[in-house]
N, C-alpha and C. Protein backbone atom coordinates (compact mmCIF):
# COMPACT_ATOMS: atom_id res chain seq x y z
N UNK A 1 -13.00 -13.96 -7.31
CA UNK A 1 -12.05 -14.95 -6.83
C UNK A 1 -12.62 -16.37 -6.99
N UNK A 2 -13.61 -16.43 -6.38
CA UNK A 2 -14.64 -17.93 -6.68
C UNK A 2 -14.65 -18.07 -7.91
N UNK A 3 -14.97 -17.28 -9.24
CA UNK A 3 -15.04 -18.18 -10.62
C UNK A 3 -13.66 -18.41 -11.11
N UNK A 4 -12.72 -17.20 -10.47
CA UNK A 4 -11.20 -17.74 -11.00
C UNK A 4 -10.67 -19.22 -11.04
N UNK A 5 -11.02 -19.07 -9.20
CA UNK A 5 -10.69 -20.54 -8.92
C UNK A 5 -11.27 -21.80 -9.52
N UNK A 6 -12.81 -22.05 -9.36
CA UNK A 6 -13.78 -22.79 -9.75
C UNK A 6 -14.05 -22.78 -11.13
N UNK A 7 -14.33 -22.10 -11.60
CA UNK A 7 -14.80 -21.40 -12.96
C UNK A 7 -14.80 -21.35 -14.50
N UNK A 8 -13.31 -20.59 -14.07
CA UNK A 8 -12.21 -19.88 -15.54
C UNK A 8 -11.76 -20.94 -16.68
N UNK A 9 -10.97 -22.21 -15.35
CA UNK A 9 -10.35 -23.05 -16.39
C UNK A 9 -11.63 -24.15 -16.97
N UNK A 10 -12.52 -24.37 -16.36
CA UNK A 10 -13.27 -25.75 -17.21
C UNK A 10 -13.97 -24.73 -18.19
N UNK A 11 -14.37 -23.74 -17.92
CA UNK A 11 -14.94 -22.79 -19.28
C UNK A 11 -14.34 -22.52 -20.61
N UNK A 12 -12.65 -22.75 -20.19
CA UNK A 12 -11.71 -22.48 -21.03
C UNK A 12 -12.04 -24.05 -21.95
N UNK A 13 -12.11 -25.00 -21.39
CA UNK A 13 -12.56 -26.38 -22.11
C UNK A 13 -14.11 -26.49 -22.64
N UNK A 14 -14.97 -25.50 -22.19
CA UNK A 14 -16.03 -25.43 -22.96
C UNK A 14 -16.94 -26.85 -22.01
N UNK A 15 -16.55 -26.72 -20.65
CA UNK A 15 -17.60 -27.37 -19.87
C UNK A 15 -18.02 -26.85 -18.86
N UNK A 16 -18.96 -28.06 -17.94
CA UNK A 16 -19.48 -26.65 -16.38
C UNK A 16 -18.43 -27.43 -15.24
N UNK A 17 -18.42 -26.47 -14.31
CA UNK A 17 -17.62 -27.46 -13.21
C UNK A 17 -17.79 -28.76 -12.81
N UNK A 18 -19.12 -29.26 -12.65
CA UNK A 18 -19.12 -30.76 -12.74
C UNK A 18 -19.17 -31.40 -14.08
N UNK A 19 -18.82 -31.21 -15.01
CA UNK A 19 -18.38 -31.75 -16.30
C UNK A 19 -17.05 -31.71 -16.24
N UNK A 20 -16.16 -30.83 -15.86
CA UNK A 20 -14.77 -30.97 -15.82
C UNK A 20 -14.23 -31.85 -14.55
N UNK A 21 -15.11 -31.55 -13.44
CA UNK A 21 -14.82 -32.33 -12.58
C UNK A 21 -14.76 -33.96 -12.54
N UNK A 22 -15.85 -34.41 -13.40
CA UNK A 22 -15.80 -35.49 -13.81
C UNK A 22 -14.86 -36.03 -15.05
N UNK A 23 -14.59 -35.18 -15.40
CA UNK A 23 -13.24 -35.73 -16.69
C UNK A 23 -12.31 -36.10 -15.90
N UNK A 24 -11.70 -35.14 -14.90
CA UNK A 24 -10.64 -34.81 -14.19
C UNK A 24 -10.57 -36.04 -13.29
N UNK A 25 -11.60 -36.46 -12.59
CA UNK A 25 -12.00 -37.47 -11.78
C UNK A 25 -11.42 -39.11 -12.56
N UNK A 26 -12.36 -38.75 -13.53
CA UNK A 26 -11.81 -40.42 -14.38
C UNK A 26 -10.56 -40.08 -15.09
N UNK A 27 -10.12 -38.93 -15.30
CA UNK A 27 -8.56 -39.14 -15.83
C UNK A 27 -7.75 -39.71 -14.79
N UNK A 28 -8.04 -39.12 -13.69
CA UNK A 28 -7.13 -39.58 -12.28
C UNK A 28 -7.00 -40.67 -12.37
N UNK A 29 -8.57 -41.71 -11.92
CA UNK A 29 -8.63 -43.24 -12.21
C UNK A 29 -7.50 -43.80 -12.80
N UNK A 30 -7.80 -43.31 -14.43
CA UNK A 30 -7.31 -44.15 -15.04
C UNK A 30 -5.75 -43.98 -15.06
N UNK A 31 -5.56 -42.76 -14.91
CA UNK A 31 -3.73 -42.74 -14.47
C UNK A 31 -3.18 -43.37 -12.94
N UNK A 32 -4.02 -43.68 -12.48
CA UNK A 32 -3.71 -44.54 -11.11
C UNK A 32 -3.70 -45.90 -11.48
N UNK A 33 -5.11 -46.47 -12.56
CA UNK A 33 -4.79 -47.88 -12.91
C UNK A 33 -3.23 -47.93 -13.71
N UNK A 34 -3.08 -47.34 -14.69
CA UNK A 34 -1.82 -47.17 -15.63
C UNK A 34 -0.96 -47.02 -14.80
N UNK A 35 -0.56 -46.57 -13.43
CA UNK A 35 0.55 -46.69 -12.24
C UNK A 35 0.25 -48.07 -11.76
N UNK A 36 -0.78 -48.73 -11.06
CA UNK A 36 -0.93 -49.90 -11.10
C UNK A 36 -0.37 -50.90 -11.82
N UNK A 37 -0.76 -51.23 -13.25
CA UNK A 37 -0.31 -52.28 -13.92
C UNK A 37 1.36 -51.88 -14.46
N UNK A 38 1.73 -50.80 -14.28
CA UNK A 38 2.77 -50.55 -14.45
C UNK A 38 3.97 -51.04 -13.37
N UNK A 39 3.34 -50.91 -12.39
CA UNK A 39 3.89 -51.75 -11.16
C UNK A 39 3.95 -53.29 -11.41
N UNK A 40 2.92 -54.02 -11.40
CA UNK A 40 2.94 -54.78 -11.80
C UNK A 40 3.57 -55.44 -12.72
N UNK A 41 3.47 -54.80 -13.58
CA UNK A 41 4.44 -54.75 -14.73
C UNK A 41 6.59 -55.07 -14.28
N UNK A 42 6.53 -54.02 -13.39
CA UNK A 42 7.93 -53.96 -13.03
C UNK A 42 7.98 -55.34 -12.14
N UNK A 43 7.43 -55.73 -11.48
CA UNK A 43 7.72 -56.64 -10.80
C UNK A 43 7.64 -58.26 -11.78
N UNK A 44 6.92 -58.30 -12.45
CA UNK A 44 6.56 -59.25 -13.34
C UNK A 44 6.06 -59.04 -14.62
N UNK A 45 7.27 -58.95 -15.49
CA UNK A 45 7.53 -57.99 -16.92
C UNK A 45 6.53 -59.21 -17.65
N UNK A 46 5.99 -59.96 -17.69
CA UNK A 46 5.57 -60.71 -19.12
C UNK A 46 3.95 -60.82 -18.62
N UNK A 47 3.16 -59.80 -17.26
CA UNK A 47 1.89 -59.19 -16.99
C UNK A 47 1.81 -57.26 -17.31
N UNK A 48 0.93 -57.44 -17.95
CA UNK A 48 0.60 -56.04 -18.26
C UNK A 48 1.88 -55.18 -19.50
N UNK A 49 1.89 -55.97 -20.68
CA UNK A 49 3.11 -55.79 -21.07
C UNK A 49 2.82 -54.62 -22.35
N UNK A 50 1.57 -54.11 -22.64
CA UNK A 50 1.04 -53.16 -23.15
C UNK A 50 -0.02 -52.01 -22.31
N UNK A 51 -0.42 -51.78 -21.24
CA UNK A 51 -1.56 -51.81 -20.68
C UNK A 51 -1.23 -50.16 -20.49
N UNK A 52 0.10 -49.73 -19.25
CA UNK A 52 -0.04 -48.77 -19.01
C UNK A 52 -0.02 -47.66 -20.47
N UNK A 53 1.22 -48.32 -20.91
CA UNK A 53 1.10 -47.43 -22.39
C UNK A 53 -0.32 -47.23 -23.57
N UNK A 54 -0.82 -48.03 -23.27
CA UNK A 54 -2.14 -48.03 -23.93
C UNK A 54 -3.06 -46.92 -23.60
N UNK A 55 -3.23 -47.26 -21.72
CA UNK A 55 -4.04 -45.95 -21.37
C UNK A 55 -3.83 -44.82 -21.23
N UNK A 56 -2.01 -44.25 -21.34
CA UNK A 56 -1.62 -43.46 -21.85
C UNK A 56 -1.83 -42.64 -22.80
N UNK A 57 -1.65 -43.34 -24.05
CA UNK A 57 -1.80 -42.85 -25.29
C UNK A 57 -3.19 -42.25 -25.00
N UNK A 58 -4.12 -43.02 -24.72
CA UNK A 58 -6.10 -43.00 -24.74
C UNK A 58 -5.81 -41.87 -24.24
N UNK A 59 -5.62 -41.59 -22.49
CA UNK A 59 -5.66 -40.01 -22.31
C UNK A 59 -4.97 -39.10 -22.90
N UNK A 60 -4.29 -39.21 -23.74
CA UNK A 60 -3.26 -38.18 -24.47
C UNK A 60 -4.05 -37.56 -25.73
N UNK A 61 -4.92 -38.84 -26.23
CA UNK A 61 -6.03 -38.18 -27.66
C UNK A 61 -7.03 -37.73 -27.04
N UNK A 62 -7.63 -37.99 -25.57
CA UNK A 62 -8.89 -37.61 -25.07
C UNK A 62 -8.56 -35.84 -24.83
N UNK A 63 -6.99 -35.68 -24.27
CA UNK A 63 -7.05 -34.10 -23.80
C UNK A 63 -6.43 -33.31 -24.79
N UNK A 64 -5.68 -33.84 -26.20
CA UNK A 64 -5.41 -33.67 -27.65
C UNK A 64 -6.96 -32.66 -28.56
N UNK A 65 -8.02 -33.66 -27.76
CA UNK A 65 -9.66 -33.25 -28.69
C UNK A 65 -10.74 -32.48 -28.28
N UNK A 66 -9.99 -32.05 -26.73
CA UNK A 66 -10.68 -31.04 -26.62
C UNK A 66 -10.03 -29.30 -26.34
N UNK A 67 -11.00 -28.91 -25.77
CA UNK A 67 -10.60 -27.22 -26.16
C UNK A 67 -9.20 -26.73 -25.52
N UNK A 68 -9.00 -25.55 -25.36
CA UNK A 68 -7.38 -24.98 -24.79
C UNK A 68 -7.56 -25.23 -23.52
């Protein structure tokens, strides 16, 4: 039950639990900044007028390059 939970899936990416944990960690970040300036954004369209989409894309090739 413990490696199911803990275990299974970061192995499936070909890391250890604190290697996935830390991807997982700064993906969060950075999808919280990208909600951030996106806010920002809505409130005052001519700040942050590429930003969230940018860090978008970035995490989209970062989890694109690695394993299943």
């Amino acid at each position: 039950m413990f490696a199911r939970i803990f275990l299974s899936h970061p192995a499936q990416v070909e890391e250890t639990f604190l290697e996935h944990m830390h991807f997982a960690m700064k993906f969060a970040a950075l999808l919280f900044a990208a909600g951030g300036a996106a806010l920002v954004h809505a409130l005052i369209p001519c700040l942050f007028e590429k930003t969230a989409s940018k860090i978008i894309a970035r995490l989209y090739e970062r989890t694109q390059s690695r394993g299943a």
